[in-house]
Protein backbone atom coordinates (compact mmCIF):
# COMPACT_ATOMS: atom_id res chain seq x y z
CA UNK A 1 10.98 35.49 24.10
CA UNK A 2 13.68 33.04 25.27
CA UNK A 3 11.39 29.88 24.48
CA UNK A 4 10.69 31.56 20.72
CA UNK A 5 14.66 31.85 20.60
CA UNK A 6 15.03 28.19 21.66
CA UNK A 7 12.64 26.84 18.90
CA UNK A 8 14.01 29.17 16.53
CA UNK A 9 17.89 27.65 17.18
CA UNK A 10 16.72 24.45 17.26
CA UNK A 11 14.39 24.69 13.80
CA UNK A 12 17.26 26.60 12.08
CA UNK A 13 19.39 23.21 12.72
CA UNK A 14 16.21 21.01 11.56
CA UNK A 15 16.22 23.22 8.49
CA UNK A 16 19.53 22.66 7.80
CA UNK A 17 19.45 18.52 8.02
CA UNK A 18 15.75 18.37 7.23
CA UNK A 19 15.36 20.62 4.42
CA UNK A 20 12.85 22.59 6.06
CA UNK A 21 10.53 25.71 5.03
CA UNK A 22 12.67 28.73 6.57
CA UNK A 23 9.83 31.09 4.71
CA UNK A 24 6.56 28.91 6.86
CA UNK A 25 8.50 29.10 10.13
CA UNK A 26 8.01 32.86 10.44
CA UNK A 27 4.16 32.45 9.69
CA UNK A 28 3.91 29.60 12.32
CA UNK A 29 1.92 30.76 15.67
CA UNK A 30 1.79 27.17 17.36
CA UNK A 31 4.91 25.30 18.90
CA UNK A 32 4.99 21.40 18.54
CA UNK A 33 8.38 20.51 20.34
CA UNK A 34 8.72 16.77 20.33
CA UNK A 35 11.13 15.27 23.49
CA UNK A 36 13.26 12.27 21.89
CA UNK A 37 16.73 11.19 23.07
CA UNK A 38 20.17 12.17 23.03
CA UNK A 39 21.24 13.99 19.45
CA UNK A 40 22.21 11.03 17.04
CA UNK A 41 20.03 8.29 18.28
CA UNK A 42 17.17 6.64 17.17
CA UNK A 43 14.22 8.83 18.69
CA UNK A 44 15.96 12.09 17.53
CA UNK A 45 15.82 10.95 14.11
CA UNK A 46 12.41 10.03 14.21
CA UNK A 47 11.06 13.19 16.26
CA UNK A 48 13.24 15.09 13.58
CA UNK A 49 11.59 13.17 10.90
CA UNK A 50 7.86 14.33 12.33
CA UNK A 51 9.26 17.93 12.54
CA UNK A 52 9.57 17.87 8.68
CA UNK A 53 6.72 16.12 7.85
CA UNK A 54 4.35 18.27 10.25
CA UNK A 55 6.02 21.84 9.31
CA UNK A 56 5.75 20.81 5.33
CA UNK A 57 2.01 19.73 5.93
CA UNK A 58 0.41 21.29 8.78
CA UNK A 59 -0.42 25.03 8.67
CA UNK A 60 0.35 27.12 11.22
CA UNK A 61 2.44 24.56 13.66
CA UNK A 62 6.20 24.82 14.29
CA UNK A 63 7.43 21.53 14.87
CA UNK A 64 10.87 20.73 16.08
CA UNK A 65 12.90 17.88 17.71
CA UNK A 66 14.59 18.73 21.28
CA UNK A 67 17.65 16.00 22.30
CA UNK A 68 16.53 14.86 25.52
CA UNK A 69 18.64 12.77 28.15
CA UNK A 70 15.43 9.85 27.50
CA UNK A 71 12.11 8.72 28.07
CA UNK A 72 11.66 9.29 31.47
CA UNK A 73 13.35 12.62 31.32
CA UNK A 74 10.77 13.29 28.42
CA UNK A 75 7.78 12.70 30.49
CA UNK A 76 8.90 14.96 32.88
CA UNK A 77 9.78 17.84 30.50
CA UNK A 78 5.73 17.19 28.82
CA UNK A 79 4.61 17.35 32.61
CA UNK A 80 6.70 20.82 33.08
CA UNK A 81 5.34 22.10 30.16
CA UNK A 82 8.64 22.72 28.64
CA UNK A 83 7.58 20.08 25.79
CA UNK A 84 4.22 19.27 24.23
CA UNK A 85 4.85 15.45 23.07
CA UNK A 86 7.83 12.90 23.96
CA UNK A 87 8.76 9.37 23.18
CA UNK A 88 8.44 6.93 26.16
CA UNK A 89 7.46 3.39 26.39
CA UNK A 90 4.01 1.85 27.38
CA UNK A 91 4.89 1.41 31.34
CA UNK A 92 5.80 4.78 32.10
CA UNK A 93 2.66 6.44 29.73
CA UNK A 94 0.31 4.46 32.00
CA UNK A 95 2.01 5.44 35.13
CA UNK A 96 2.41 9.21 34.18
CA UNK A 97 -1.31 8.97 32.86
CA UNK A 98 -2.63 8.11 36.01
CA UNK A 99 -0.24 9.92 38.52
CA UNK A 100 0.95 6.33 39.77
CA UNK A 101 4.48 5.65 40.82
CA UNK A 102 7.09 8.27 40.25
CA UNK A 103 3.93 10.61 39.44
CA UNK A 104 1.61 10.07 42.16
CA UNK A 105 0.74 13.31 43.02
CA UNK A 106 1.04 15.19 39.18
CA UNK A 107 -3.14 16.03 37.73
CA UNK A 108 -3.76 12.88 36.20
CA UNK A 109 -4.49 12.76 32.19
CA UNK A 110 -2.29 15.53 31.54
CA UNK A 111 -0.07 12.56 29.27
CA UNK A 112 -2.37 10.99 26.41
CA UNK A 113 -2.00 8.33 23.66
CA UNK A 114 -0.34 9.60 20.34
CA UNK A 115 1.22 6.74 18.26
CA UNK A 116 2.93 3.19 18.45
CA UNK A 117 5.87 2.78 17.32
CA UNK A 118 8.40 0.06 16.84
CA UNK A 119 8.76 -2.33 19.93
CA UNK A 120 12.13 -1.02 22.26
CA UNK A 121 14.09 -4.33 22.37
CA UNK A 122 16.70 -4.79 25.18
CA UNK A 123 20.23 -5.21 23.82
CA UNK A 124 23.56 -6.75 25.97
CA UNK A 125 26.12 -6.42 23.69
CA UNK A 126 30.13 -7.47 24.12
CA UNK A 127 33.28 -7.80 22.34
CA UNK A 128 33.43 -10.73 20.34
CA UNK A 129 36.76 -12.25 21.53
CA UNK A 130 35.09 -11.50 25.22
CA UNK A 131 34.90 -14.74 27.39
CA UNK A 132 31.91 -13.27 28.94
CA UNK A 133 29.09 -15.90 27.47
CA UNK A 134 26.17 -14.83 29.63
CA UNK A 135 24.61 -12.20 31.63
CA UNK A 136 25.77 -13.78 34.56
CA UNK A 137 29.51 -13.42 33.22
CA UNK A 138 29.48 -9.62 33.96
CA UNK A 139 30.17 -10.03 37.77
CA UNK A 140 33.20 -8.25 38.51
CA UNK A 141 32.85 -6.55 35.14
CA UNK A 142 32.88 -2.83 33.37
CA UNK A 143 28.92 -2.14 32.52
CA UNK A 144 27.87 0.37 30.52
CA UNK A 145 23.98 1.36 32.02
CA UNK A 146 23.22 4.37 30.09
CA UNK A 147 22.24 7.70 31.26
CA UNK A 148 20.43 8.76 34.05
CA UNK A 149 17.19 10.03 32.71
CA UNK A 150 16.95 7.57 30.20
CA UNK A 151 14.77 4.00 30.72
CA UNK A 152 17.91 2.34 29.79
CA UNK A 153 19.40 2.91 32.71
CA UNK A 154 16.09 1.84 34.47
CA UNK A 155 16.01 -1.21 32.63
CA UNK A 156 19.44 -2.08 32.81
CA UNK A 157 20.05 -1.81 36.68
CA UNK A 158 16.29 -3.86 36.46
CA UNK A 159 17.80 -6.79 34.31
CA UNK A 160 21.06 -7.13 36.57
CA UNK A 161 19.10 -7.12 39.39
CA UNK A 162 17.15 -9.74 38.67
CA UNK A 163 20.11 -11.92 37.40
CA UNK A 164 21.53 -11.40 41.30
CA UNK A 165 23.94 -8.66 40.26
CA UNK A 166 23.62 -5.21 42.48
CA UNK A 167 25.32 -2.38 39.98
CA UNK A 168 28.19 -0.95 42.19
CA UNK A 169 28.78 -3.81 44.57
CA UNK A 170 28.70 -6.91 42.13
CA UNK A 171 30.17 -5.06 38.85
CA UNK A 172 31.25 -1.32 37.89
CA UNK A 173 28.58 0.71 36.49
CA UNK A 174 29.19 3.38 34.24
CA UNK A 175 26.03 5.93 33.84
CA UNK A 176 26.99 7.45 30.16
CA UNK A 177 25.19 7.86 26.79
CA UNK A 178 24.50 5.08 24.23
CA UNK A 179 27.47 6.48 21.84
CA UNK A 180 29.90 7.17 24.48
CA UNK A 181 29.71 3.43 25.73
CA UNK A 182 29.86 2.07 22.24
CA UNK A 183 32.98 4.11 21.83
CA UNK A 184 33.58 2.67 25.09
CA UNK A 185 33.19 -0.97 24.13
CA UNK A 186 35.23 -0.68 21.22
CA UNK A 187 38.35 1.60 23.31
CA UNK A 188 38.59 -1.29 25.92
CA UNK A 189 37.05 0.89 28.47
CA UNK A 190 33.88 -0.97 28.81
CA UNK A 191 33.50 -4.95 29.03
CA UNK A 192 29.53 -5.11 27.84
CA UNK A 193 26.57 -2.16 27.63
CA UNK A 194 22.98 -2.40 27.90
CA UNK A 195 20.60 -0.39 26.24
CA UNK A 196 17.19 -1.31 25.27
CA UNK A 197 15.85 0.39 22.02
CA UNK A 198 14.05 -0.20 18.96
CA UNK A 199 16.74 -1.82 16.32
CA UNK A 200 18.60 -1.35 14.37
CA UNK A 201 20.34 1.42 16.26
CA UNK A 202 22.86 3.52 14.65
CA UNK A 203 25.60 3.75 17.26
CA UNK A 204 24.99 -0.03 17.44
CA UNK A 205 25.24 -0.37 13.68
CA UNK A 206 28.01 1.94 13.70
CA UNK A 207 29.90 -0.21 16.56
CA UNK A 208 29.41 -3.24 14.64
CA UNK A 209 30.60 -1.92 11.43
CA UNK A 210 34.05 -1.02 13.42
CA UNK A 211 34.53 -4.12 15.29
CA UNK A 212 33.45 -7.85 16.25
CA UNK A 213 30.73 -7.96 18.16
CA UNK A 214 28.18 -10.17 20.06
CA UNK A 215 24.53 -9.68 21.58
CA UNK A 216 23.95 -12.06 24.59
CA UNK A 217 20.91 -14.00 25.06
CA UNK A 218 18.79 -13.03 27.86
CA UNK A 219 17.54 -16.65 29.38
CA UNK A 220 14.02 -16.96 29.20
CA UNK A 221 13.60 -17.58 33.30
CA UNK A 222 14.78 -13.92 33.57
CA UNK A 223 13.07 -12.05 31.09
CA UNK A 224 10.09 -14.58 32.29
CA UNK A 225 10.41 -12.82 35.91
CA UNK A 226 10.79 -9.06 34.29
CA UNK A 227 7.57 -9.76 32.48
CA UNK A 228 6.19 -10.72 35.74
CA UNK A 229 6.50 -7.32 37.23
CA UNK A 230 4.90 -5.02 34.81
CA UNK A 231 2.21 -6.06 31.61
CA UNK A 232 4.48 -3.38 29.54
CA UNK A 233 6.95 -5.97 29.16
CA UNK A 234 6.17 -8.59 26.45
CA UNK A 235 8.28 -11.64 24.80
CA UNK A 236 9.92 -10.62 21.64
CA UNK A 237 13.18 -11.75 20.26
CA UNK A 238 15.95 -9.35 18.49
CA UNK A 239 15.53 -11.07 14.67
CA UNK A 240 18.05 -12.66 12.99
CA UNK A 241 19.79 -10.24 10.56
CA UNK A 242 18.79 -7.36 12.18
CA UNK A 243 22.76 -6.23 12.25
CA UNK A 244 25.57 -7.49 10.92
CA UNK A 245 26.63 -10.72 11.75
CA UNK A 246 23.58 -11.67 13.62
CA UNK A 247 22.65 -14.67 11.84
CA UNK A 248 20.46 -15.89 14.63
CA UNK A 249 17.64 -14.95 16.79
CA UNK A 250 18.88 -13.44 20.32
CA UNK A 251 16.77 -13.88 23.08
CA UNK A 252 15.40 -10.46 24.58
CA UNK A 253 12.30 -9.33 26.03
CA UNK A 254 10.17 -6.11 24.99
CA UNK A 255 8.61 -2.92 26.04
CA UNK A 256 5.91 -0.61 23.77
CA UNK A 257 7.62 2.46 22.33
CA UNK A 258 5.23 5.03 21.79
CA UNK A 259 4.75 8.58 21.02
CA UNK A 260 3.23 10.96 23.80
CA UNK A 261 1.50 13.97 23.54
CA UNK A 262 -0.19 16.48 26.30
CA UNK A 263 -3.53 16.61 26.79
CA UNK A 264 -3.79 20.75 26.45
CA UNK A 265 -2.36 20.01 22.55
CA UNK A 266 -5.28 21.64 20.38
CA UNK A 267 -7.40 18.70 19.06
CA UNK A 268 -7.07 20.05 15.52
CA UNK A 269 -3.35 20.73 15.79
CA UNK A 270 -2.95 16.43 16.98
CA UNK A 271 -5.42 15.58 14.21
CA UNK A 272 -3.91 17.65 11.32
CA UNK A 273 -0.21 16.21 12.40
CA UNK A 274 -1.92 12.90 12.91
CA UNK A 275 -3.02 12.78 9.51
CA UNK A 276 0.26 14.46 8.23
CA UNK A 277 2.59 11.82 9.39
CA UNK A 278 0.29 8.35 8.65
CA UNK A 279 -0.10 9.74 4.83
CA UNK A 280 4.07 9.93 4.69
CA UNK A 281 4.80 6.77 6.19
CA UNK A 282 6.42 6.18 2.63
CA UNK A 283 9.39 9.27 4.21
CA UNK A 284 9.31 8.40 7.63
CA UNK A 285 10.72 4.85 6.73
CA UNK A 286 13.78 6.56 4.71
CA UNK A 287 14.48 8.46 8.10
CA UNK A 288 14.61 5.18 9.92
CA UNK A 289 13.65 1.48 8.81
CA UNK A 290 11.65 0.91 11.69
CA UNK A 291 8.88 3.01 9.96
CA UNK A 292 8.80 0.50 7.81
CA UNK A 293 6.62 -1.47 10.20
CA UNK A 294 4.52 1.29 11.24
CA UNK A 295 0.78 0.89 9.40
CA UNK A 296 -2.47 2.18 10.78
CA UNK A 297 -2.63 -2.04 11.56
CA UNK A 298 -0.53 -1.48 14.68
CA UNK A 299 0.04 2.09 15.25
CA UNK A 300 -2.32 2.07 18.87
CA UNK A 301 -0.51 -1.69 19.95
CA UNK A 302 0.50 -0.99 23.19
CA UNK A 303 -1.31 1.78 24.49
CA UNK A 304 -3.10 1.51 27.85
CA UNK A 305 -4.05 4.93 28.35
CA UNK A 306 -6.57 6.98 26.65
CA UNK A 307 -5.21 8.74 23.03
CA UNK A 308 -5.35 12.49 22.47
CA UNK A 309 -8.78 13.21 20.86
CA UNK A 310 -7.44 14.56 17.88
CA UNK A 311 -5.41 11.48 17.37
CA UNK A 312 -8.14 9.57 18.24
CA UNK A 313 -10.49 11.71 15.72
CA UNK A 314 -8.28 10.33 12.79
CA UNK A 315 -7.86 6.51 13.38
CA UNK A 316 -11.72 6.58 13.88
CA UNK A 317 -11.83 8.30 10.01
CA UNK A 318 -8.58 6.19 8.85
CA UNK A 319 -10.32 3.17 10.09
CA UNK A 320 -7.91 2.08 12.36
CA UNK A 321 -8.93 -1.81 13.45
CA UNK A 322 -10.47 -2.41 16.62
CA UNK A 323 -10.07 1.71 17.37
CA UNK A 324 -13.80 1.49 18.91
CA UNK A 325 -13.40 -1.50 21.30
CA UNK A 326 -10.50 0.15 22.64
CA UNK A 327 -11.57 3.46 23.11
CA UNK A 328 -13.84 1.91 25.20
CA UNK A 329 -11.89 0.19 27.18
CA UNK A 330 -9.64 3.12 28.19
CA UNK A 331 -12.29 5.68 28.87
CA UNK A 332 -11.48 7.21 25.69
């Protein structure tokens, strides 16, 4: 009863944004709840976004978006059972896939392959009139790290790290939500913030849109030696134009962003939503550009773990390239 209450709250909000079916809610019999990020960011919008397309196309499923603290809390809450799919990136899926790491010890395969998304790019952004240049600028500084639960905070305590800064004893850290620091950064209280993400972010777009900004370069020797410690990392650049006042190319450094899904998901329920959300790419790219990008081309790039057989049922019929050769090579 209380996790039927839950869903119901949280769909009744969906509804209300999403312009969902009140009348198919009451005939649906299977919960889809799909871990994202904090309410407001960019994997809320898009697990809201696959709420509405699955409950307006899928019979029988109640999908809904929960606000998560992140991608390493949503792994957790699929592996608790208190989710069925979650937005992560490609380091922690394979991890979490085969009980390495934080996981060792969790049933292996319980996490599967669902969908690629949009590379998460990682952002160090500061005031404008800041005399902070480079990353190496921020000793003695305010940092913004995100929250704890999050693989922003992960990431960010990774990159200082490896530029010789120790969060706590070289700068101040400050463990706080991706809105709160940009409200941060623009109040004073802040001197820079990390996050990594797939752009354009909204609280980043809003920040901008409110004051002068700048996005620092990460030097290629460092992201060089982050890419050295884990294959999910890849080269990629933040482009030019992707916000305001971004004229150039910002040096970065990348991780896969993917969609997650339990392995105890019906096959037919994966392949019916599966099929729901590639034939509405068209909507998903109103709810946030970076659908714009996603094509059946691309939408397993990434993935180093096997995908959910349902999902993997429907690239096989979509003709997804290459989906043979690497089913094979994951044990799919």
């Amino acid at each position: 009863m209380e996790k039927i209450m839950k869903y119901s709250k949280l769909f009744t909000s969906l509804a209300v944004v999403g312009g969902l079916a009140l009348a198919s809610q009451a005939q649906a019999d299977t919960y889809l709840s799909i871990g994202s990020n904090p309410v407001g960011n960019t994997a809320y919008q898009w697990a809201a976004g696959i709420s509405d397309v699955v409950n307006k196309n899928v019979s029988g499923v109640q999908a809904a978006a929960e606000g998560t603290k992140g991608y390493v809390a949503n792994v957790q809450l699929m592996l608790d059972g208190k989710v069925e799919a979650g937005f992560s990136n490609t380091k922690l899926a394979y991890e979490a896939h085969h009980a390495e790491g934080d996981y060792a010890g969790q049933k292996p395969g319980q996490i599967m392959g669902w969908m690629s998304i949009k590379p998460i790019i990682m952002h160090v952004i500061v005031m404008d009139n800041s005399d902070i240049k480079s990353i190496s600028d921020l000793k003695g500084k305010r940092v913004g790290m995100g929250q704890p639960g999050g693989t922003s905070m992960l990431d960010a305590d990774f990159l200082m790290r490896t530029n010789g800064l120790e969060p706590g004893k070289d700068f101040k850290d400050f463990r706080v939500k991706l809105p709160a620091m940009v409200n941060m950064l623009g109040d004073g209280q802040l001197d820079a913030l990390i996050w990594n993400g797939s752009p354009p972010m909204p609280p980043v777009i809003k920040l901008k849109s409110q004051h002068k900004v700048r996005i620092l370069d990460i030097p290629r020797e460092i992201s060089a030696k982050i890419r050295a410690s884990s294959a999910a990392y890849t080269e990629g650049d933040l482009p030019a134009n992707t916000y305001a006042d971004q004229p150039k190319d910002v040096m970065s450094y990348r991780l896969g962003n993917v969609l997650l899904i339990k392995s105890d998901v019906p096959e037919e329920i994966v392949y019916q939503s599966t099929k729901a959300v590639m034939e509405n790419l068209d909507f998903m790219a109103t709810v946030h550009p970076a659908w714009k990008k996603v094509s059946k081309e691309g939408i397993i790039n990434g993935f180093t773990i096997p995908l959910h057989p349902g999902a993997l049922r429907y690239y096989r019929e979509a003709g997804v390239p290459g989906i043979e050769e690497f089913a094979k090579s994951v044990g799919n």
